[in-house]
N, C-alpha and C. Protein backbone atom coordinates (compact mmCIF):
# COMPACT_ATOMS: atom_id res chain seq x y z
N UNK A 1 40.86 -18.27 -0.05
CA UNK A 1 39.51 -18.71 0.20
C UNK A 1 39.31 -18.81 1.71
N UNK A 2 38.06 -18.23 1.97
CA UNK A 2 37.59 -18.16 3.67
C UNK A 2 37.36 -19.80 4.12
N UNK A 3 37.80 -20.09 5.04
CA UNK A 3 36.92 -20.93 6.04
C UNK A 3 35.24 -20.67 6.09
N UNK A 4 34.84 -21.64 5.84
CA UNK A 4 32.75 -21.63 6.17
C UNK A 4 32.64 -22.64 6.89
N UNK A 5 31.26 -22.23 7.59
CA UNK A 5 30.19 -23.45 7.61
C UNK A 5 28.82 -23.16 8.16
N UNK A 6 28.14 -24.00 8.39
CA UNK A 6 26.40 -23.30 8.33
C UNK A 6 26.21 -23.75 9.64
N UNK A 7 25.16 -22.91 9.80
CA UNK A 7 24.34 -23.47 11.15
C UNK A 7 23.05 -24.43 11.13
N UNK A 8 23.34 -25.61 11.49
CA UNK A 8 22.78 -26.70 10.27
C UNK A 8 20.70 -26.80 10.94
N UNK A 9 21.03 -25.69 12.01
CA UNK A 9 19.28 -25.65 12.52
C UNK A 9 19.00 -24.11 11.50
N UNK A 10 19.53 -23.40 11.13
CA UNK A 10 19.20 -22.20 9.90
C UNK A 10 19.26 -22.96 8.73
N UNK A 11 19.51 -23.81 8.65
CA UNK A 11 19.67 -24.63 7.06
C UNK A 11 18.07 -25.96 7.44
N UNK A 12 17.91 -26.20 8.35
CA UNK A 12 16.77 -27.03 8.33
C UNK A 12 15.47 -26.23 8.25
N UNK A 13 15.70 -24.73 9.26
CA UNK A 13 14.65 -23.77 9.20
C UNK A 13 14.50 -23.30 7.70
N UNK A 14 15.27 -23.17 7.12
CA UNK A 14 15.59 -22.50 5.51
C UNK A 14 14.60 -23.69 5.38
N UNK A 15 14.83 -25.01 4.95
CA UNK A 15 14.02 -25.90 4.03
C UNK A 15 12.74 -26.36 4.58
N UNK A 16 12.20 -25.77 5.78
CA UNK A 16 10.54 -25.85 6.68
C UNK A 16 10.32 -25.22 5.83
N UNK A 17 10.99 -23.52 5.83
CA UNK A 17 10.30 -22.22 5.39
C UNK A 17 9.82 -22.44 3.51
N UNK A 18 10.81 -22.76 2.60
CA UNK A 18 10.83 -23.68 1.19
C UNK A 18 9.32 -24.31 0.97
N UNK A 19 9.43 -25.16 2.44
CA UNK A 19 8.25 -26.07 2.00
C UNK A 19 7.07 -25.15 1.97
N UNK A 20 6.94 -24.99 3.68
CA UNK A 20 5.54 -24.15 3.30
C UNK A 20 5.24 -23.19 2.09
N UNK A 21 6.08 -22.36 2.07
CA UNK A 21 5.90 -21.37 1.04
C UNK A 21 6.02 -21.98 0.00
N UNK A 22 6.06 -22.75 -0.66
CA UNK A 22 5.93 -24.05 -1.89
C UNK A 22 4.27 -24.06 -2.05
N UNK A 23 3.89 -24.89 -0.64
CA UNK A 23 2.29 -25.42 -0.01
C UNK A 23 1.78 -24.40 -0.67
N UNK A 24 2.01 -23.44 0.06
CA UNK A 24 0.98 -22.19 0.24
C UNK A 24 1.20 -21.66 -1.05
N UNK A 25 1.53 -21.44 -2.15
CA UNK A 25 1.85 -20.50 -2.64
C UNK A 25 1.05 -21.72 -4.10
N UNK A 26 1.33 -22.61 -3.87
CA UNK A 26 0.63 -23.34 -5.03
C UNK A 26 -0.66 -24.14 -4.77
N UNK A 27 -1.16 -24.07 -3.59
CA UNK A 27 -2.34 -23.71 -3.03
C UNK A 27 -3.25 -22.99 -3.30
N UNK A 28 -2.91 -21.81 -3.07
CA UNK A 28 -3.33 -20.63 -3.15
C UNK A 28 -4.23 -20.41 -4.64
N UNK A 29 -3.00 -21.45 -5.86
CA UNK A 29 -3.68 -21.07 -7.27
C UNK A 29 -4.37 -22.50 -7.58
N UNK A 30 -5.01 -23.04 -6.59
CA UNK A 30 -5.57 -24.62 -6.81
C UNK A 30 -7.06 -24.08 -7.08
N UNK A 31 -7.39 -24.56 -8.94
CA UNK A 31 -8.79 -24.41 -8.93
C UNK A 31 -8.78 -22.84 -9.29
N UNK A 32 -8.20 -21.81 -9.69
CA UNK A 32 -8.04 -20.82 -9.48
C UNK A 32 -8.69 -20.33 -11.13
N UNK A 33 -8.23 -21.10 -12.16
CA UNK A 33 -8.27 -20.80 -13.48
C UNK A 33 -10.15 -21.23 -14.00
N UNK A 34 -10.74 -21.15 -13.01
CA UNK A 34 -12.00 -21.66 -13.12
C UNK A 34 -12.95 -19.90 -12.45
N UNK A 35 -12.16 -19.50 -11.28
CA UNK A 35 -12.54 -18.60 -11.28
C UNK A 35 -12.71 -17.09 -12.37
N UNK A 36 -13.31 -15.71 -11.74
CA UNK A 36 -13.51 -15.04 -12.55
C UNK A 36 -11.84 -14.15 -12.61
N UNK A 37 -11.97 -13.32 -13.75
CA UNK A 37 -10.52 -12.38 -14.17
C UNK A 37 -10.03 -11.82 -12.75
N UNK A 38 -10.90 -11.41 -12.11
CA UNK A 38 -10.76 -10.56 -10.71
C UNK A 38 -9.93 -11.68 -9.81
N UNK A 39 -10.59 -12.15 -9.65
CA UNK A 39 -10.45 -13.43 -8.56
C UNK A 39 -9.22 -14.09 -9.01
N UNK A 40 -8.88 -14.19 -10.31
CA UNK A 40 -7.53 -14.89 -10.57
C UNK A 40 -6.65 -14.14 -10.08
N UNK A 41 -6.78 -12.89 -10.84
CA UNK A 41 -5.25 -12.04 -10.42
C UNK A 41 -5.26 -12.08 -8.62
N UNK A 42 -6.42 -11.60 -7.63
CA UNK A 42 -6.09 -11.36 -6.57
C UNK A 42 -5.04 -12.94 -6.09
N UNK A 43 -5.58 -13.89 -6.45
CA UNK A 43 -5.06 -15.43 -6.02
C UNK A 43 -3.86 -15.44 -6.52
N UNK A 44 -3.67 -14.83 -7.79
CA UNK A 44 -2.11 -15.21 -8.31
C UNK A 44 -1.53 -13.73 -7.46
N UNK A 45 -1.33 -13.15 -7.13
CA UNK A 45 -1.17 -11.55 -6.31
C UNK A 45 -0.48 -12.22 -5.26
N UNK A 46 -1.76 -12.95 -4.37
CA UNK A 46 -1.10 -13.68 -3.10
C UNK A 46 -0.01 -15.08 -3.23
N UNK A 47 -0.41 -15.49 -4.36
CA UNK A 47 0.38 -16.57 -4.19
C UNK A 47 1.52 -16.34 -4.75
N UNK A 48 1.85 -15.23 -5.46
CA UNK A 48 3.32 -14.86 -5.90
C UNK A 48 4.41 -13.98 -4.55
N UNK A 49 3.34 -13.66 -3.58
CA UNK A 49 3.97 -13.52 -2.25
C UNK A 49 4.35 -14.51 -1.48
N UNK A 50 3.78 -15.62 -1.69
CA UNK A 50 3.86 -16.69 -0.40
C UNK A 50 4.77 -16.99 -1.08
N UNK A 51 4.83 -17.36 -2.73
CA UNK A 51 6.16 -18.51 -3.24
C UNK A 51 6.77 -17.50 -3.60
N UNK A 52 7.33 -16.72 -4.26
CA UNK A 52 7.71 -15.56 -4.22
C UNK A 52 8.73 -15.46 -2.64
N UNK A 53 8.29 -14.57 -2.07
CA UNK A 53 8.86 -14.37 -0.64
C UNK A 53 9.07 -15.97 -0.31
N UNK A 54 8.94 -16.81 -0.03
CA UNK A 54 9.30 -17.65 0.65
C UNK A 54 10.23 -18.24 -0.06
N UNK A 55 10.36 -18.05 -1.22
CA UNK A 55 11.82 -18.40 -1.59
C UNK A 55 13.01 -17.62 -1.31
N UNK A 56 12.55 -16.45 -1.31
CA UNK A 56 13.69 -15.42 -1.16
C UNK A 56 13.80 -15.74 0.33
N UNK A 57 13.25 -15.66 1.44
CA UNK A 57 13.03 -15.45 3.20
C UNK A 57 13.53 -17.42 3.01
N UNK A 58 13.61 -18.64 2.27
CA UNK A 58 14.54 -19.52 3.01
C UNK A 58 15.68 -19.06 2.28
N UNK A 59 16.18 -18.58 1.25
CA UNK A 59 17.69 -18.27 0.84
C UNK A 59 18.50 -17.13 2.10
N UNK A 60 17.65 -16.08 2.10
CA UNK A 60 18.34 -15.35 3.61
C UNK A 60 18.14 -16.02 4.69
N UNK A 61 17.16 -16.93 5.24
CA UNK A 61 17.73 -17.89 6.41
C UNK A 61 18.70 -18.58 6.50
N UNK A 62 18.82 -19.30 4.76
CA UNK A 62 20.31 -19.94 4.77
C UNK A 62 21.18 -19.19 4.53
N UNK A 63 21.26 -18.14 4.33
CA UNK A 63 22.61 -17.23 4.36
C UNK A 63 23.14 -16.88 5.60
N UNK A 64 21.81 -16.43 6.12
CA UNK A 64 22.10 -16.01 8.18
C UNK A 64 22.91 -17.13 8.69
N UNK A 65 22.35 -18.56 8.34
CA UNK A 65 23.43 -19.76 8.87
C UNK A 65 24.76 -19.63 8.30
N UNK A 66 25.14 -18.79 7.48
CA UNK A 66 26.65 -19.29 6.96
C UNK A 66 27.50 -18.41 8.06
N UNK A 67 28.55 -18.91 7.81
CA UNK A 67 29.31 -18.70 9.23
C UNK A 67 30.46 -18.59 8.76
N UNK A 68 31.14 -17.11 8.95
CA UNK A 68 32.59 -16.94 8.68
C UNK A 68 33.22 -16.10 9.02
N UNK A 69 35.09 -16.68 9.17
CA UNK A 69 35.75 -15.92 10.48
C UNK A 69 35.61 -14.52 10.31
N UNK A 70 34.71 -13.75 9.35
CA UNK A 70 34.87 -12.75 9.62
C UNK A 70 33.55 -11.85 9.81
N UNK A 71 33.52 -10.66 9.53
CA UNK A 71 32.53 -9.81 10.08
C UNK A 71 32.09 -9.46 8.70
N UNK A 72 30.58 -9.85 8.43
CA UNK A 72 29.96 -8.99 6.76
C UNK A 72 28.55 -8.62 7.78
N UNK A 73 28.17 -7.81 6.60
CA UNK A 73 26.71 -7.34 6.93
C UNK A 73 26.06 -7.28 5.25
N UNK A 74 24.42 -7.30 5.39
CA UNK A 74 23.92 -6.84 4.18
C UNK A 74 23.02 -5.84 3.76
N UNK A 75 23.36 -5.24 2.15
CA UNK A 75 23.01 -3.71 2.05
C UNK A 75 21.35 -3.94 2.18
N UNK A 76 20.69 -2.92 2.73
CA UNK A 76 19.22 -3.28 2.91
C UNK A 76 18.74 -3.00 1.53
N UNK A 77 19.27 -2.07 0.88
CA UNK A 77 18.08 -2.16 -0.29
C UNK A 77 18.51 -3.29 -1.29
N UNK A 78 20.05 -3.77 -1.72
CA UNK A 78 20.04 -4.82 -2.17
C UNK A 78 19.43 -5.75 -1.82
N UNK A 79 19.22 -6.18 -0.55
CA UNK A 79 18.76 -7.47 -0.13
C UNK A 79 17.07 -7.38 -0.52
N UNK A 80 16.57 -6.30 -0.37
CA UNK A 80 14.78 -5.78 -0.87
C UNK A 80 14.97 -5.91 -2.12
N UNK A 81 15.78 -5.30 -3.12
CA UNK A 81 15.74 -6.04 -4.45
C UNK A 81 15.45 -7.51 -4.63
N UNK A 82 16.00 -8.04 -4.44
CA UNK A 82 16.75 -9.28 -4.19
C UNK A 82 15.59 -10.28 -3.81
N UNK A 83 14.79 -9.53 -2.83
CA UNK A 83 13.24 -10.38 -2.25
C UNK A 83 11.92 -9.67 -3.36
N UNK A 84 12.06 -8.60 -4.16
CA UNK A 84 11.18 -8.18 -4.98
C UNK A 84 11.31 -8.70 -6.11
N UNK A 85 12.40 -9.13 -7.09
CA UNK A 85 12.85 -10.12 -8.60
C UNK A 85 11.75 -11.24 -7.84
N UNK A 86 12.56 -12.26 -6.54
CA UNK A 86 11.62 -13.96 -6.34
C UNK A 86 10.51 -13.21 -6.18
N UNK A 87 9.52 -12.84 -5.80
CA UNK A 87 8.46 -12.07 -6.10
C UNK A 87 7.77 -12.11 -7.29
N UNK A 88 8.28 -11.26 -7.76
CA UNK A 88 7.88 -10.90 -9.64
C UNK A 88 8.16 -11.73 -10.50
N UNK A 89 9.04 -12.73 -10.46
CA UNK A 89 9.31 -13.62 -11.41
C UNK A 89 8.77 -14.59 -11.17
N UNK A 90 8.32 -14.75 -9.97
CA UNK A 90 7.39 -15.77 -9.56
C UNK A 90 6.11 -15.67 -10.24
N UNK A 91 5.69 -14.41 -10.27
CA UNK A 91 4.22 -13.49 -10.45
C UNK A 91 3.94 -14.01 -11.77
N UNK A 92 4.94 -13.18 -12.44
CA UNK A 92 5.23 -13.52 -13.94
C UNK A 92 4.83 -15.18 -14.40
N UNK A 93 5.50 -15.89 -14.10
CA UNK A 93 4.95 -17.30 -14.33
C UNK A 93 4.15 -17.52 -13.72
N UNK A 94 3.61 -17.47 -12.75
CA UNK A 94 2.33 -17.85 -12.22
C UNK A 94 0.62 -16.55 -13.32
N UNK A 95 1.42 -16.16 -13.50
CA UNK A 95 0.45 -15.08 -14.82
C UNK A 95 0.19 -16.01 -15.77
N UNK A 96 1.09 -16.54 -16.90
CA UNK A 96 1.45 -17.30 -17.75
C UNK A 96 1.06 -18.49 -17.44
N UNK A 97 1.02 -19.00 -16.25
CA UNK A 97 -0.05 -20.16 -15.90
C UNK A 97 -1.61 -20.79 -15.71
N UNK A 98 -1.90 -19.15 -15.37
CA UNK A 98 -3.35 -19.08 -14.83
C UNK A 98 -4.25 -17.76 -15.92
N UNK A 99 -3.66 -17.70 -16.91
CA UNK A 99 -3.81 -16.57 -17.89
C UNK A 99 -3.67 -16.84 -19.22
N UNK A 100 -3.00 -17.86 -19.65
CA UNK A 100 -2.79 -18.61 -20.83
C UNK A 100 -3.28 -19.89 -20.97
N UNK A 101 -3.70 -20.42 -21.79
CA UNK A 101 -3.63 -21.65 -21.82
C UNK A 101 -2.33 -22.65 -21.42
N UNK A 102 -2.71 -23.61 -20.69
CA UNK A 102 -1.85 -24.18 -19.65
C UNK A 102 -1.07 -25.71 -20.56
N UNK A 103 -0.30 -25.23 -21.89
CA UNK A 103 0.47 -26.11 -22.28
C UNK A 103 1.53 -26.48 -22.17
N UNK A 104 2.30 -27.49 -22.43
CA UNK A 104 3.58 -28.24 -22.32
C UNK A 104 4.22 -26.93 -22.00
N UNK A 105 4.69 -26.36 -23.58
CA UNK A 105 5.10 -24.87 -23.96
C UNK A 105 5.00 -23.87 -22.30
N UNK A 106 3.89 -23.60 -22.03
CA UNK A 106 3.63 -22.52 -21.22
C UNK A 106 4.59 -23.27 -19.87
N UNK A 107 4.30 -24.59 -19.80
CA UNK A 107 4.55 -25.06 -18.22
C UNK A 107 6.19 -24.97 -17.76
N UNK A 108 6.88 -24.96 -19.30
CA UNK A 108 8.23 -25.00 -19.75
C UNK A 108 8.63 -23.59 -19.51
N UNK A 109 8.32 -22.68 -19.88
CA UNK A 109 8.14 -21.28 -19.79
C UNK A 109 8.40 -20.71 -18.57
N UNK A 110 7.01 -21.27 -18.02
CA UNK A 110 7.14 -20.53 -16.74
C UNK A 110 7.74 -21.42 -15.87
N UNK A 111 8.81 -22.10 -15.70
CA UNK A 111 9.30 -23.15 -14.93
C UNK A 111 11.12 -22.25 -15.31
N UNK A 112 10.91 -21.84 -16.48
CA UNK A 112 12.06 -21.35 -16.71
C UNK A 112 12.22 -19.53 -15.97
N UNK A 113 11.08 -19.16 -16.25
CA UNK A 113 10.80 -18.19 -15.16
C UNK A 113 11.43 -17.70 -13.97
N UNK A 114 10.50 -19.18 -13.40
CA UNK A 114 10.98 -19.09 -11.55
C UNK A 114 12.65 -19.82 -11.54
N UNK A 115 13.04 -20.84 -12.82
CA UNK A 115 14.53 -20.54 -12.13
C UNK A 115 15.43 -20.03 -12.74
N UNK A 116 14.90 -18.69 -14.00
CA UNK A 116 15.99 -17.49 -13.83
C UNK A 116 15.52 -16.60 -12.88
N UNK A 117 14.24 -16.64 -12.01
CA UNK A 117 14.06 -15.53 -11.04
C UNK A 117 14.68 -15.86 -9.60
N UNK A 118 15.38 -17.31 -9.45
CA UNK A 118 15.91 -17.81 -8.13
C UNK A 118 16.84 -17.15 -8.41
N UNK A 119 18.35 -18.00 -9.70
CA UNK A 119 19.32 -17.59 -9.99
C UNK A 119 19.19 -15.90 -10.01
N UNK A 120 18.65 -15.08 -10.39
CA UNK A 120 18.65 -13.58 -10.27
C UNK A 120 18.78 -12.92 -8.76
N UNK A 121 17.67 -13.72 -8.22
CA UNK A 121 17.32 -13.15 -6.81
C UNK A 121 18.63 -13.71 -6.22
N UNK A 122 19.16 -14.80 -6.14
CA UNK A 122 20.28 -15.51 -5.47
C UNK A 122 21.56 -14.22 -5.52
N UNK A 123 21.99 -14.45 -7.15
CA UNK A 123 23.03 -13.23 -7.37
C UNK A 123 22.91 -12.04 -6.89
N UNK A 124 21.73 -11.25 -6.92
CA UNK A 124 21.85 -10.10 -6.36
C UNK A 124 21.38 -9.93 -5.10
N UNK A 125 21.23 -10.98 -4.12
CA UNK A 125 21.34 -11.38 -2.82
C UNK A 125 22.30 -11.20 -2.34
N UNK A 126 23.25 -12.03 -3.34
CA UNK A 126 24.94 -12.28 -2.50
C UNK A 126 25.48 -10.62 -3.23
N UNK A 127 25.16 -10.06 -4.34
CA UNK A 127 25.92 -8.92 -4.03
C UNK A 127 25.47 -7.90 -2.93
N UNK A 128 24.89 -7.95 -2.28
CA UNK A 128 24.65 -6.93 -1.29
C UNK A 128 25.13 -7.65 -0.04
N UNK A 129 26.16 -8.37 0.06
CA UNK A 129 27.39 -8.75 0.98
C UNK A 129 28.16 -7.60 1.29
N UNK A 130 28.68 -6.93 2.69
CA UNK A 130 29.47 -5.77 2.45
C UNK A 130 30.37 -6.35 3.74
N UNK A 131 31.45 -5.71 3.34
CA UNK A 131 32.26 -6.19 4.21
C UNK A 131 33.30 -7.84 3.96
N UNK A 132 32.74 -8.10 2.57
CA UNK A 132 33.26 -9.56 2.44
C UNK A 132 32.32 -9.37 0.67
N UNK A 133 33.20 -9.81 -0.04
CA UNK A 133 32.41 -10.05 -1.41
C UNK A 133 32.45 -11.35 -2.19
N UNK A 134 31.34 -12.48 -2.42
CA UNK A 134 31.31 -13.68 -2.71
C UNK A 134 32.41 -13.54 -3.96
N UNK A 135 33.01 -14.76 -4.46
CA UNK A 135 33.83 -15.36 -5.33
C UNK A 135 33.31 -16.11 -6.06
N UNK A 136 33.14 -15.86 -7.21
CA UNK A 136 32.10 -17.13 -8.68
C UNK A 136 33.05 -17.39 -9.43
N UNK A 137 32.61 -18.71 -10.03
CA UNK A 137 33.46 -18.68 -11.26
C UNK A 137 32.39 -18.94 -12.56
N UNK A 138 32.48 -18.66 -13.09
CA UNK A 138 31.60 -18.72 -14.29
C UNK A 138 31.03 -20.87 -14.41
N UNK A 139 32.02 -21.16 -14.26
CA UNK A 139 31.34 -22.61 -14.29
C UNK A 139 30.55 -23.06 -13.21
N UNK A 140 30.90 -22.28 -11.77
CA UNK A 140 29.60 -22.35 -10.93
C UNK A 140 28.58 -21.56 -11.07
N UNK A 141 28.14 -20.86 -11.64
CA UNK A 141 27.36 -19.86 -11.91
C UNK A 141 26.26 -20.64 -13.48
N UNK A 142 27.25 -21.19 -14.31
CA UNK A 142 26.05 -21.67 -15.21
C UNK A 142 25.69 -23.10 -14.50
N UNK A 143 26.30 -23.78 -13.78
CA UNK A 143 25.89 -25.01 -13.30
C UNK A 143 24.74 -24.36 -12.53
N UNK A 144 24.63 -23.66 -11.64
CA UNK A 144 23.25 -22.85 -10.67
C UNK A 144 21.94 -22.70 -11.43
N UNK A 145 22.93 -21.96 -12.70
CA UNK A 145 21.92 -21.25 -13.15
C UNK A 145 21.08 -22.73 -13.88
N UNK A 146 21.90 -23.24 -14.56
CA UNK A 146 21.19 -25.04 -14.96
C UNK A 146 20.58 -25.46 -14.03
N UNK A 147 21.25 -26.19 -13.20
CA UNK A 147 20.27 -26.71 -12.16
C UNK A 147 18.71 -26.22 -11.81
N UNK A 148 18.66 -24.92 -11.19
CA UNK A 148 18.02 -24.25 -10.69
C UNK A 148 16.80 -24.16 -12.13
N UNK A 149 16.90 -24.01 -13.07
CA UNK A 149 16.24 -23.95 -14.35
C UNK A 149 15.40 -25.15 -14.34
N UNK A 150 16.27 -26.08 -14.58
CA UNK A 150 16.29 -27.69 -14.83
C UNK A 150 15.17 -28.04 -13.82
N UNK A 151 15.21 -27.62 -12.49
CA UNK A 151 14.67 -28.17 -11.59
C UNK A 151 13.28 -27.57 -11.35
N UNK A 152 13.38 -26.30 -11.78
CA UNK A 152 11.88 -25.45 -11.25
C UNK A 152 11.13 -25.70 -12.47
N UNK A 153 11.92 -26.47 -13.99
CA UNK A 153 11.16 -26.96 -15.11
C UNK A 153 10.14 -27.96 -14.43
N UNK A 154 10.46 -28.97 -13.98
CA UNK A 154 10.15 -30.29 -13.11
C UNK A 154 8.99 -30.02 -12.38
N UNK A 155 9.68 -29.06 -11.61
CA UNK A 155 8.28 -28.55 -10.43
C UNK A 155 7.24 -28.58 -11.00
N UNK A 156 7.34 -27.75 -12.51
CA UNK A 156 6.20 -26.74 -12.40
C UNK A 156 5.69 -27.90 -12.74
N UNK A 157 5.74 -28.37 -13.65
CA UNK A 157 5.71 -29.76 -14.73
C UNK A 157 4.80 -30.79 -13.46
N UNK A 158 5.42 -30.75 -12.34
CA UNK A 158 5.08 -32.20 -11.65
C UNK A 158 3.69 -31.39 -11.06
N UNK A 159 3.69 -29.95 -10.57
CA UNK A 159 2.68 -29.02 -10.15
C UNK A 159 1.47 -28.91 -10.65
N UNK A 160 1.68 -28.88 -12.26
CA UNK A 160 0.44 -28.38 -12.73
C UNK A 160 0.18 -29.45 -13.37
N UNK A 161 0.57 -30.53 -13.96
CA UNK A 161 0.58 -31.45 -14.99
C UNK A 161 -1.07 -31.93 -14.42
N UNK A 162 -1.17 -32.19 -13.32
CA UNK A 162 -2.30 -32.64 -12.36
C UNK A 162 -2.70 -31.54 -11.63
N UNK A 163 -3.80 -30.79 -11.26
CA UNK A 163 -3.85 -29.95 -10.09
C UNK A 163 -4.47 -30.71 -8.61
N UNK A 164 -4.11 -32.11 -8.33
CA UNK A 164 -4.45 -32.40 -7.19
C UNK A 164 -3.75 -32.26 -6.39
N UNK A 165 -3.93 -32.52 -4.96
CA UNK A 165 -3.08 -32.24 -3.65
C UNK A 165 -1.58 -33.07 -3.80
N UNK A 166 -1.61 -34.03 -4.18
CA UNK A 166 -0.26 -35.06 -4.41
C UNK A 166 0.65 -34.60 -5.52
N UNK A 167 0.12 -33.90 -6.48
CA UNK A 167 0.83 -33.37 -7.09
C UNK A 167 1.09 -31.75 -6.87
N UNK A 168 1.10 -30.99 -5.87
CA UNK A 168 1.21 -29.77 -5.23
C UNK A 168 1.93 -30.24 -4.04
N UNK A 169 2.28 -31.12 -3.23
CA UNK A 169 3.06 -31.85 -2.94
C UNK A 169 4.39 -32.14 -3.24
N UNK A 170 4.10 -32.65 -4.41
CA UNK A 170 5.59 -32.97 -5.60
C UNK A 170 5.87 -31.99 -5.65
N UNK A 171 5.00 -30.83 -6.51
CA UNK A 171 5.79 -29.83 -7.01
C UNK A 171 6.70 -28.68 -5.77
N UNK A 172 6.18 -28.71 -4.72
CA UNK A 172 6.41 -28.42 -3.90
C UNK A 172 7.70 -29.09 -3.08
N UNK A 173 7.65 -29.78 -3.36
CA UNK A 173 9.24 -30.98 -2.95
C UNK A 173 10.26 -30.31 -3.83
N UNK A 174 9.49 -30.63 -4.88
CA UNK A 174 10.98 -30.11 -6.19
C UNK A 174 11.43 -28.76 -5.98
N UNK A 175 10.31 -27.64 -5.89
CA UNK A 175 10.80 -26.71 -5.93
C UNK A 175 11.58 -26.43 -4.17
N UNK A 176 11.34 -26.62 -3.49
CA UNK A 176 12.16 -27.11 -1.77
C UNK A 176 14.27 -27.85 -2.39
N UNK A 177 13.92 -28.64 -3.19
CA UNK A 177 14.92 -28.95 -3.44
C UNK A 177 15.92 -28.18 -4.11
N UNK A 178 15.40 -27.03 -5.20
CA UNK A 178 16.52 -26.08 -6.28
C UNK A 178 17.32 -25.69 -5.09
N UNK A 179 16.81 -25.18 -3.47
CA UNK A 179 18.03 -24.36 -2.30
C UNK A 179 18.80 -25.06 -1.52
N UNK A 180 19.16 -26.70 -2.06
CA UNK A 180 19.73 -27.07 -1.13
C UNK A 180 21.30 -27.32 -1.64
């Protein structure tokens, strides 16, 4: 096992970047399900970029901070995969949010969504490591994959349950919290 450690101003920048793109991205769909068919999709479009990408862009900030004695680089189109899944799986539940009726069921759904689309985007993040290839063990890998589930359940839950600013806030905290 390698020696690590982070660069703990890329790990604070990672969880600025979390937040905003949290803000913005559940912002973006505030009031949204009132508008017309057009107008939804363009809003859910953008806001599956802001939260979307901004989940993926703080996981590679916190990766840039990790620090080890040796020399890796990462494959470019893996890593573009990798930022296109948090993207789309974001999309995907945010579809299912602003396109369905907005029940328990749905909020559960799409909460499960965004955290098999972290855990996805995460894994095939770290495989496009070259030069050095991450080490899992299956019991860290379903604990991630739990957590990360568990937690973006919460979000969505604390997100939409209310669509006011305090609760886009919350949800926005929670989901800031699945990358730390």
């Amino acid at each position: 096992m390698l020696e690590f450690s982070h660069d703990w101003r890329l790990v604070v920048a990672a969880f600025a970047i979390a937040l905003m793109a949290g803000f913005t991205g559940l912002s973006l769909t505030r009031g949204v399900s009132r508008r017309t068919v057009a107008q939804r999709k363009v809003a859910v479009s953008m806001a599956s970029v802001a939260l979307g990408g901004g989940i993926w862009s703080m996981h590679f900030v916190a990766m840039l901070g990790l620090q080890l004695p040796i020399l890796y680089t990462y494959d470019a189109l893996t890593t573009l995969v990798s930022a296109l899944v948090a993207i789309l799986m974001t999309g995907l539940a945010l579809l299912i949010l602003h396109f369905r009726p907005r029940t328990r069921r749905m909020l559960v759904l799409a909460g499960v969504i965004i955290g098999l689309g972290i855990s996805l985007m995460h894994y095939i993040g770290m495989s496009g490591m070259e030069l050095c290839r991450p080490v899992y063990t299956p019991l860290g890998v379903a604990g991630a994959l739990v957590a990360s589930v568990a937690l973006s359940v919460m979000a969505v839950r604390v997100a939409y349950s209310e669509r006011g600013r305090r609760n886009i806030v919350l949800g926005t905290v929670g989901l800031s919290l699945i990358h730390i």
